[in-house]
PDB file of N, CA and C in Angstrom:
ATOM      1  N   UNK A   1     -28.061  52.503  45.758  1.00  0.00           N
ATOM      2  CA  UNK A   1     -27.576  52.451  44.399  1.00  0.00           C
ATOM      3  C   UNK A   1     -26.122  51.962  44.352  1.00  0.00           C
ATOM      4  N   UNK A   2     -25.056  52.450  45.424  1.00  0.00           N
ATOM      5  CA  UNK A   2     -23.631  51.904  45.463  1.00  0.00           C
ATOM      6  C   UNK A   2     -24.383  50.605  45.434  1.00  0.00           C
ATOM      7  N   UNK A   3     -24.710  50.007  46.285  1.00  0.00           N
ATOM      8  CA  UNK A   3     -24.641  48.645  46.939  1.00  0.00           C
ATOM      9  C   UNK A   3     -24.914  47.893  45.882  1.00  0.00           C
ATOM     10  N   UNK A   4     -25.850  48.143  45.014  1.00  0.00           N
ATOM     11  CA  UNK A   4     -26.367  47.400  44.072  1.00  0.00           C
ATOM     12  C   UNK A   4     -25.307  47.281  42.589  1.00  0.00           C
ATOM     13  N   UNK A   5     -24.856  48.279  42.093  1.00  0.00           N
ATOM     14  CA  UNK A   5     -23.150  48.835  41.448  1.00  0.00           C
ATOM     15  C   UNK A   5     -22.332  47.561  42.115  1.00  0.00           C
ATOM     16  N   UNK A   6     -22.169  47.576  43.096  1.00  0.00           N
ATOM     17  CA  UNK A   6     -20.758  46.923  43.982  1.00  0.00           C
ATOM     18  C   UNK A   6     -21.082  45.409  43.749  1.00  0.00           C
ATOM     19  N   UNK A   7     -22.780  45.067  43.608  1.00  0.00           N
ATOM     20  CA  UNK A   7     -23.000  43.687  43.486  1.00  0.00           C
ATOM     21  C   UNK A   7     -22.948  43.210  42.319  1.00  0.00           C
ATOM     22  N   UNK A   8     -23.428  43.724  41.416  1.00  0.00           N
ATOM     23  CA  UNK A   8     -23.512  43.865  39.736  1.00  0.00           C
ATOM     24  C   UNK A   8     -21.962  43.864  39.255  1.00  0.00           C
ATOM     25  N   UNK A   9     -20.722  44.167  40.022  1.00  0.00           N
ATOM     26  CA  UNK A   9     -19.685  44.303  39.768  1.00  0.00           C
ATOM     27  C   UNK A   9     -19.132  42.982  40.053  1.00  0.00           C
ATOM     28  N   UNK A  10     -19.332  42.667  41.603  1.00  0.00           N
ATOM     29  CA  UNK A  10     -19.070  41.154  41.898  1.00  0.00           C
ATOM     30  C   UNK A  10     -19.303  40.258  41.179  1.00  0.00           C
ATOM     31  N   UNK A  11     -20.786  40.210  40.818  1.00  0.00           N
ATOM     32  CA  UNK A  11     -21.269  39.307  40.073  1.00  0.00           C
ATOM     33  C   UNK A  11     -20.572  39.129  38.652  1.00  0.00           C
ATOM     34  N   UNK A  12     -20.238  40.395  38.473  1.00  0.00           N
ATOM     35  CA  UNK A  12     -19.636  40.195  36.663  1.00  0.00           C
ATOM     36  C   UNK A  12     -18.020  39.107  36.344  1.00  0.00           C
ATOM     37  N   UNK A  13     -17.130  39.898  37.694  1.00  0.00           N
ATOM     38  CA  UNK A  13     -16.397  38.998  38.033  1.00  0.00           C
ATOM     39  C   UNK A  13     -16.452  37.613  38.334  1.00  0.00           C
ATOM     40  N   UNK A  14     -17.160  37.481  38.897  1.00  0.00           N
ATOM     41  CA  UNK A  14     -17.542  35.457  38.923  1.00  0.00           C
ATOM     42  C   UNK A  14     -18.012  34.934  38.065  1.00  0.00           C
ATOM     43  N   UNK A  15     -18.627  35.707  37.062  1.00  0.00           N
ATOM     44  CA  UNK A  15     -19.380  34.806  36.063  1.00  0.00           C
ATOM     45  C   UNK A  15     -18.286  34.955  35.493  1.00  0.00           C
ATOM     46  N   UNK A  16     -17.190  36.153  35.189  1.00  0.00           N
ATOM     47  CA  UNK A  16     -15.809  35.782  34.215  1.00  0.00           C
ATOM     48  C   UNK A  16     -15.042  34.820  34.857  1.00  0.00           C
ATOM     49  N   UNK A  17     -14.734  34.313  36.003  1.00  0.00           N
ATOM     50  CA  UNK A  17     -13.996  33.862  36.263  1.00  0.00           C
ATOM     51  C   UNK A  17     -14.492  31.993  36.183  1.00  0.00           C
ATOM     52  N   UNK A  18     -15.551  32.191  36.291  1.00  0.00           N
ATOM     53  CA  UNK A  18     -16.019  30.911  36.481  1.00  0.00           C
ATOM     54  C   UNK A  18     -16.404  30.247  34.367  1.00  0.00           C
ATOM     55  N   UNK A  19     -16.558  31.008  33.629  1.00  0.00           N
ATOM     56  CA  UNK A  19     -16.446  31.321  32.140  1.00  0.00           C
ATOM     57  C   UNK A  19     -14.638  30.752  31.907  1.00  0.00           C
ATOM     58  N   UNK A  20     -13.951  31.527  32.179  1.00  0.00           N
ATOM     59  CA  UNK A  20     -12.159  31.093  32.085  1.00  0.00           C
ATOM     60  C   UNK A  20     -12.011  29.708  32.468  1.00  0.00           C
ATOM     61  N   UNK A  21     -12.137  29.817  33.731  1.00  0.00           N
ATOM     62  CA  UNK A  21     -12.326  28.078  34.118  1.00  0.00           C
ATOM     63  C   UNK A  21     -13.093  26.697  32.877  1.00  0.00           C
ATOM     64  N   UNK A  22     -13.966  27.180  32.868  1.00  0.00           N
ATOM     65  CA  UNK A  22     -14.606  26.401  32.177  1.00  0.00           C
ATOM     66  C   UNK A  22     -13.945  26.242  30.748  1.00  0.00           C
ATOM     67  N   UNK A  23     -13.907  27.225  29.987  1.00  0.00           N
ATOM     68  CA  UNK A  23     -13.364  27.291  28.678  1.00  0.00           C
ATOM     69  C   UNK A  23     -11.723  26.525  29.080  1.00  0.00           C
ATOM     70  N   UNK A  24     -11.062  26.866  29.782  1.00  0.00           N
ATOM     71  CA  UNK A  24      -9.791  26.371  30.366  1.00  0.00           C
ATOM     72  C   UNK A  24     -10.191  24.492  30.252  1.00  0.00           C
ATOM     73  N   UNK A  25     -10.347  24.482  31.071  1.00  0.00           N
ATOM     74  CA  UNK A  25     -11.149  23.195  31.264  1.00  0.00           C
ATOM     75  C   UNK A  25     -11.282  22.354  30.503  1.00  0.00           C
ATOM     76  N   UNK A  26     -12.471  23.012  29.059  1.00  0.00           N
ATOM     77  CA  UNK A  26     -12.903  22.198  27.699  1.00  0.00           C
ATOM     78  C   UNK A  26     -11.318  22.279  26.992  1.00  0.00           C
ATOM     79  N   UNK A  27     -10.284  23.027  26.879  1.00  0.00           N
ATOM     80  CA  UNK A  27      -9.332  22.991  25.936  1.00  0.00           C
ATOM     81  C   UNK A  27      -8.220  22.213  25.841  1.00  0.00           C
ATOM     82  N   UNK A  28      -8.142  22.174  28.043  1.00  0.00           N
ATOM     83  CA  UNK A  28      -7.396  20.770  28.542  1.00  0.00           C
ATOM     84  C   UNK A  28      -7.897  19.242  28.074  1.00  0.00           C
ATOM     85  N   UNK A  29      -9.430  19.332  27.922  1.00  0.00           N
ATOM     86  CA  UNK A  29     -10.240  17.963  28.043  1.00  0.00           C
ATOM     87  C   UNK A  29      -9.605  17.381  26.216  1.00  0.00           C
ATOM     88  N   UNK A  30      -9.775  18.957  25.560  1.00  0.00           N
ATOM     89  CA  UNK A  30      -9.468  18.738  23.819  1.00  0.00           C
ATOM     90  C   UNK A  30      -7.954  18.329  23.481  1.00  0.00           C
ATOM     91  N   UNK A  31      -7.098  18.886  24.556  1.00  0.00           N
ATOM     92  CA  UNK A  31      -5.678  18.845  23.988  1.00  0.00           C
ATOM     93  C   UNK A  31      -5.523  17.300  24.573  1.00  0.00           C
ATOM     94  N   UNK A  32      -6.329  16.798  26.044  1.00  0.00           N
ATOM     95  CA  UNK A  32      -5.656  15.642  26.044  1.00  0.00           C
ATOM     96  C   UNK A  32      -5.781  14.404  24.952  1.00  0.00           C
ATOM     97  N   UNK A  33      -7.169  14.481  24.550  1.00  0.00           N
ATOM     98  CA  UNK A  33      -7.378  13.763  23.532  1.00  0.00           C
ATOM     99  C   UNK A  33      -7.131  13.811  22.644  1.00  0.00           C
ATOM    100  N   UNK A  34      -6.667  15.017  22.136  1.00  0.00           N
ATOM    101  CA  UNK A  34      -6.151  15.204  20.816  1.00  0.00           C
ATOM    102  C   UNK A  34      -4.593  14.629  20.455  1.00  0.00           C
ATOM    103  N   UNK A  35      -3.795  14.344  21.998  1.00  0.00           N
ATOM    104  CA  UNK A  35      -2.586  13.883  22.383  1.00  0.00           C
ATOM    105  C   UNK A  35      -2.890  12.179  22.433  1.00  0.00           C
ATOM    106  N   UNK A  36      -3.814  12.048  23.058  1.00  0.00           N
ATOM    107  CA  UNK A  36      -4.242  10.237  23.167  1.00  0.00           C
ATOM    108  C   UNK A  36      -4.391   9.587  21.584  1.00  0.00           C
ATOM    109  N   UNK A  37      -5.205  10.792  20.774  1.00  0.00           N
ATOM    110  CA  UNK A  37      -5.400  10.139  19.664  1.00  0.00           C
ATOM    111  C   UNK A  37      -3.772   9.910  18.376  1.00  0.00           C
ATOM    112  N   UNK A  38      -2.906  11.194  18.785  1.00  0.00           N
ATOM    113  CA  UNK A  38      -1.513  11.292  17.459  1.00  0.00           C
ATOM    114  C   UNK A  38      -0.767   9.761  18.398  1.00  0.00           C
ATOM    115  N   UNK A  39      -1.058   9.592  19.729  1.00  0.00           N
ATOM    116  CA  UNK A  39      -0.031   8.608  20.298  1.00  0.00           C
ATOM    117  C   UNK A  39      -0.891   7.433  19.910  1.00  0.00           C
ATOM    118  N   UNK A  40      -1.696   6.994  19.712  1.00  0.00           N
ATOM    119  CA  UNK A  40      -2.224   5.965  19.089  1.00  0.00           C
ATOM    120  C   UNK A  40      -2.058   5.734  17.907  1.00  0.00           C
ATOM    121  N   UNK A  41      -2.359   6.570  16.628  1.00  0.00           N
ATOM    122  CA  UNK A  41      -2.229   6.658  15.343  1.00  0.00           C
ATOM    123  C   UNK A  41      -0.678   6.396  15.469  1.00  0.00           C
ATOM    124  N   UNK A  42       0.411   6.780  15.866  1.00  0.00           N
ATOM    125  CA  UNK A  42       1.656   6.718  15.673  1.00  0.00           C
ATOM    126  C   UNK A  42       1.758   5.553  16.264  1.00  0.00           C
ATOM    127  N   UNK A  43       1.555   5.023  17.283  1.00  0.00           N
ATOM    128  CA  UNK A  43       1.766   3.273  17.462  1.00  0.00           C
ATOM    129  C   UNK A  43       1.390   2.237  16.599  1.00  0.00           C
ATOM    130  N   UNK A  44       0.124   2.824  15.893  1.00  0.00           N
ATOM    131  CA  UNK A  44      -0.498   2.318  14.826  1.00  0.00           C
ATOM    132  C   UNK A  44       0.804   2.095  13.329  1.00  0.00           C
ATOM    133  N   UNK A  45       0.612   3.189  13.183  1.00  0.00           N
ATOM    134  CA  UNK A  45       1.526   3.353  11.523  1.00  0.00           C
ATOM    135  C   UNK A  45       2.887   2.436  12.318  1.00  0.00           C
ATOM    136  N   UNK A  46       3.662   2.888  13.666  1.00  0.00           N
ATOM    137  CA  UNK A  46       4.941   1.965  13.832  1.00  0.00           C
ATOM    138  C   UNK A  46       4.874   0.539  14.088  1.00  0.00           C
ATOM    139  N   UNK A  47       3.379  -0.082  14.821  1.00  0.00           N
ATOM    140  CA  UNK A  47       3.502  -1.159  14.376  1.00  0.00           C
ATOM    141  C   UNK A  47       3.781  -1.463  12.489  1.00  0.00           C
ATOM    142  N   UNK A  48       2.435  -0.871  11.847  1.00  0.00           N
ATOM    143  CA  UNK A  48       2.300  -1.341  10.590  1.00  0.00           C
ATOM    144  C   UNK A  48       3.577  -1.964  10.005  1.00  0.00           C
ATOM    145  N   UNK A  49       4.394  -0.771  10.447  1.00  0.00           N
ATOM    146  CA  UNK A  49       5.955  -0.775   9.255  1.00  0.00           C
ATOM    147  C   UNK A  49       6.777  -0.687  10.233  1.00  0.00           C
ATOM    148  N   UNK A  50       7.857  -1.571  10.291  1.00  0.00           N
ATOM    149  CA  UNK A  50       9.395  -0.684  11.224  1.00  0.00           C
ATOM    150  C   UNK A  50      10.069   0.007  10.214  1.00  0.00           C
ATOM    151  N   UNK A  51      10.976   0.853  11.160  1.00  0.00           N
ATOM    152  CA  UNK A  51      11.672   1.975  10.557  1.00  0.00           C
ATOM    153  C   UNK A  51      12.706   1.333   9.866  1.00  0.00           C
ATOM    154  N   UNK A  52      12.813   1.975   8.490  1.00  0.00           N
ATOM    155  CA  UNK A  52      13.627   1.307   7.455  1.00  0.00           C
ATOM    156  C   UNK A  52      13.396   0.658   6.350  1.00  0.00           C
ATOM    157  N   UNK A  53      12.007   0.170   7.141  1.00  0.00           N
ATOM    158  CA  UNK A  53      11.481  -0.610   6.374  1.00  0.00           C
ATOM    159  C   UNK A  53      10.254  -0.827   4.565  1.00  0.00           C
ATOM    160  N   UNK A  54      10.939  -0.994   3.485  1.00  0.00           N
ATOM    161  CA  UNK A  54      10.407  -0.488   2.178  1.00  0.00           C
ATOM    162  C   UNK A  54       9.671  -1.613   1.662  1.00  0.00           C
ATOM    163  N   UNK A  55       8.976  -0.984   0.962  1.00  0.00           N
ATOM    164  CA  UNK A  55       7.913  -1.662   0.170  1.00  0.00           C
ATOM    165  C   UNK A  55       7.731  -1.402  -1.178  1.00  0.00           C
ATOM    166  N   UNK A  56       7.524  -2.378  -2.076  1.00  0.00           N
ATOM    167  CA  UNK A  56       7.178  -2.070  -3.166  1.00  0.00           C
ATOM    168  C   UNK A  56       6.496  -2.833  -4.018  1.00  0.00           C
ATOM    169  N   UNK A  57       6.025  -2.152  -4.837  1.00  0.00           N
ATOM    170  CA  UNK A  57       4.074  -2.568  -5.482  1.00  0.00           C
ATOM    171  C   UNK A  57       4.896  -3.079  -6.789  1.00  0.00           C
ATOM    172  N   UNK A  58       4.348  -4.185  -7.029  1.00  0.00           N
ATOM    173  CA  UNK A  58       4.683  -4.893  -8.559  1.00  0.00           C
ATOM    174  C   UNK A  58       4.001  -4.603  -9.394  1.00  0.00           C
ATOM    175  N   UNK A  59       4.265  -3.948 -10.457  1.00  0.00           N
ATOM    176  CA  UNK A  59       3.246  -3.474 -11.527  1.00  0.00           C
ATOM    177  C   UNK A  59       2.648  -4.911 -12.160  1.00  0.00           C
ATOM    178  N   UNK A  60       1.711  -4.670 -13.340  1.00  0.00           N
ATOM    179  CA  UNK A  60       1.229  -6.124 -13.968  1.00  0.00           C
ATOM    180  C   UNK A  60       2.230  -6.689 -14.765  1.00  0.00           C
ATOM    181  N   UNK A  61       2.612  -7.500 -15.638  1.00  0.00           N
ATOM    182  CA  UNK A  61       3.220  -8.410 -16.065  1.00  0.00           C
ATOM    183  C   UNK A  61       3.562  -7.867 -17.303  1.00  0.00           C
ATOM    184  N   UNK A  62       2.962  -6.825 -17.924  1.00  0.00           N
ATOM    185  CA  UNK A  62       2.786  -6.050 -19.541  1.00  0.00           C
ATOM    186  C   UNK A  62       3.818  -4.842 -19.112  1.00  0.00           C
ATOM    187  N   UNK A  63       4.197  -4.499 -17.933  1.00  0.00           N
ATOM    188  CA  UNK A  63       4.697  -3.234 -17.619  1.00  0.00           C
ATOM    189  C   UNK A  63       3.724  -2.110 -17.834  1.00  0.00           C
ATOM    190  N   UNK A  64       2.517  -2.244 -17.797  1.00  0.00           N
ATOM    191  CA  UNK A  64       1.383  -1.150 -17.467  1.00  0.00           C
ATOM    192  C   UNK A  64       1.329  -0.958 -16.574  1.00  0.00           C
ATOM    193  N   UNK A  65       0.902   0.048 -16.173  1.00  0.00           N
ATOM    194  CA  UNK A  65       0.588   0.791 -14.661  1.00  0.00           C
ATOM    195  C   UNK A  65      -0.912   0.379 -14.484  1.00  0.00           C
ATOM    196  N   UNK A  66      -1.466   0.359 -13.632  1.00  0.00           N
ATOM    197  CA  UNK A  66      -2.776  -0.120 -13.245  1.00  0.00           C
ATOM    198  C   UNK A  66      -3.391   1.005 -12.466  1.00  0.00           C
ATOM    199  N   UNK A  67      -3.319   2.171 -12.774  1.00  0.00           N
ATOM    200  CA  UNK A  67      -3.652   3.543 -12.549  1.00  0.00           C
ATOM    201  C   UNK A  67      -4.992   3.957 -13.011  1.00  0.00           C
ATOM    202  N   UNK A  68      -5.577   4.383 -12.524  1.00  0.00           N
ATOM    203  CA  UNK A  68      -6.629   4.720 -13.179  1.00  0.00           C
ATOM    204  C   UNK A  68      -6.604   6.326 -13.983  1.00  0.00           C
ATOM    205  N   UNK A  69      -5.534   6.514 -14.520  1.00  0.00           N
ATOM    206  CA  UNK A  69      -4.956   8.016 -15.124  1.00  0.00           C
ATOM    207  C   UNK A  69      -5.146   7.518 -16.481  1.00  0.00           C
ATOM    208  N   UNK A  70      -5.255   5.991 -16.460  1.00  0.00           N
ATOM    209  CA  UNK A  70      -5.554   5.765 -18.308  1.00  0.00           C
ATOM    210  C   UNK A  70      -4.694   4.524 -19.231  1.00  0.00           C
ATOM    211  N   UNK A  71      -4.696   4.351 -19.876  1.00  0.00           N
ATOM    212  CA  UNK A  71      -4.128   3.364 -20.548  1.00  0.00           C
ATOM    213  C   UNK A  71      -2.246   3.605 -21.523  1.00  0.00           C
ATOM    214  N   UNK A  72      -1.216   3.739 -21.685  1.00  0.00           N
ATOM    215  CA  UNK A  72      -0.061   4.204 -21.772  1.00  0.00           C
ATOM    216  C   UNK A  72      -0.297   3.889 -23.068  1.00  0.00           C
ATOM    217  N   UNK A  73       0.105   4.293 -24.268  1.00  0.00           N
ATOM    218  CA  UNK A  73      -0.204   4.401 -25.579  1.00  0.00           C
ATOM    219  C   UNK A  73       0.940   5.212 -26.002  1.00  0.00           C
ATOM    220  N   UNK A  74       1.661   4.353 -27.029  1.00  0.00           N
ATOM    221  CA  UNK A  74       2.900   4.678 -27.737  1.00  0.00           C
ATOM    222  C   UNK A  74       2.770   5.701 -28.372  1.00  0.00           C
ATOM    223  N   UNK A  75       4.013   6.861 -28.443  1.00  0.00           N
ATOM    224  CA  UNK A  75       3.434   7.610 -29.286  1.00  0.00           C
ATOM    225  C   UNK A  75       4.291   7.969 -31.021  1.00  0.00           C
ATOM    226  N   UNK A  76       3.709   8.211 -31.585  1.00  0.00           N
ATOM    227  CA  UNK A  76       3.927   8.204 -33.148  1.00  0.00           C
ATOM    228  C   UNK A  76       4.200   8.742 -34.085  1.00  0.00           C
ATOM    229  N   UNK A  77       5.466   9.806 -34.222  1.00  0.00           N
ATOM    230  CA  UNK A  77       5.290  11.071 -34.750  1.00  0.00           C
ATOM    231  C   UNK A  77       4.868  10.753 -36.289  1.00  0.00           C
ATOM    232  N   UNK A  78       4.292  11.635 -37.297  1.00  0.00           N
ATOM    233  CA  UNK A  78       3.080  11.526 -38.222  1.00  0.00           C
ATOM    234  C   UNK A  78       3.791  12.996 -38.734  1.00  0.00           C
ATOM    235  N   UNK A  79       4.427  12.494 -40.175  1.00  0.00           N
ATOM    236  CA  UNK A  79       4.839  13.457 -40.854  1.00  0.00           C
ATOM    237  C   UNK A  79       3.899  14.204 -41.687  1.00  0.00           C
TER     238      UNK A  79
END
């Protein structure tokens, strides 16, 4: 009965240890890629634009906004 206790004990230990590893393992495999992917996206956006560098959108020719929030309509106070 010890002997069998003492093995059941061993055993519990290796399957934890070999469980840590593994989970260890998958989180290294996640963080590296998760690091490959922000250093790409950020080479990405710094090609797009250099630093400093501004942009700006020309509205239409009426001075309307081309928004889809709606059409700008004067307003009228109405005694």
């Amino acid at each position: 009965m010890l002997k069998f206790l003492i093995i059941l004990v061993c055993v519990f230990f290796l399957i934890r240890m070999i469980g840590k590893m593994f989970v260890v393992s998958t989180f290294n495999n996640l963080n590296r890629k998760m690091e490959e992917e922000m250093k790409r996206r950020q080479s990405f956006t710094q090609q797009q634009q250099p630093e400093g560098h501004v942009s700006v959108k020309n509205s239409s020719s009426s001075g309307r906004s081309s928004d889809s929030a709606g059409e700008y309509v004067d307003y009228e106070e109405v005694k």
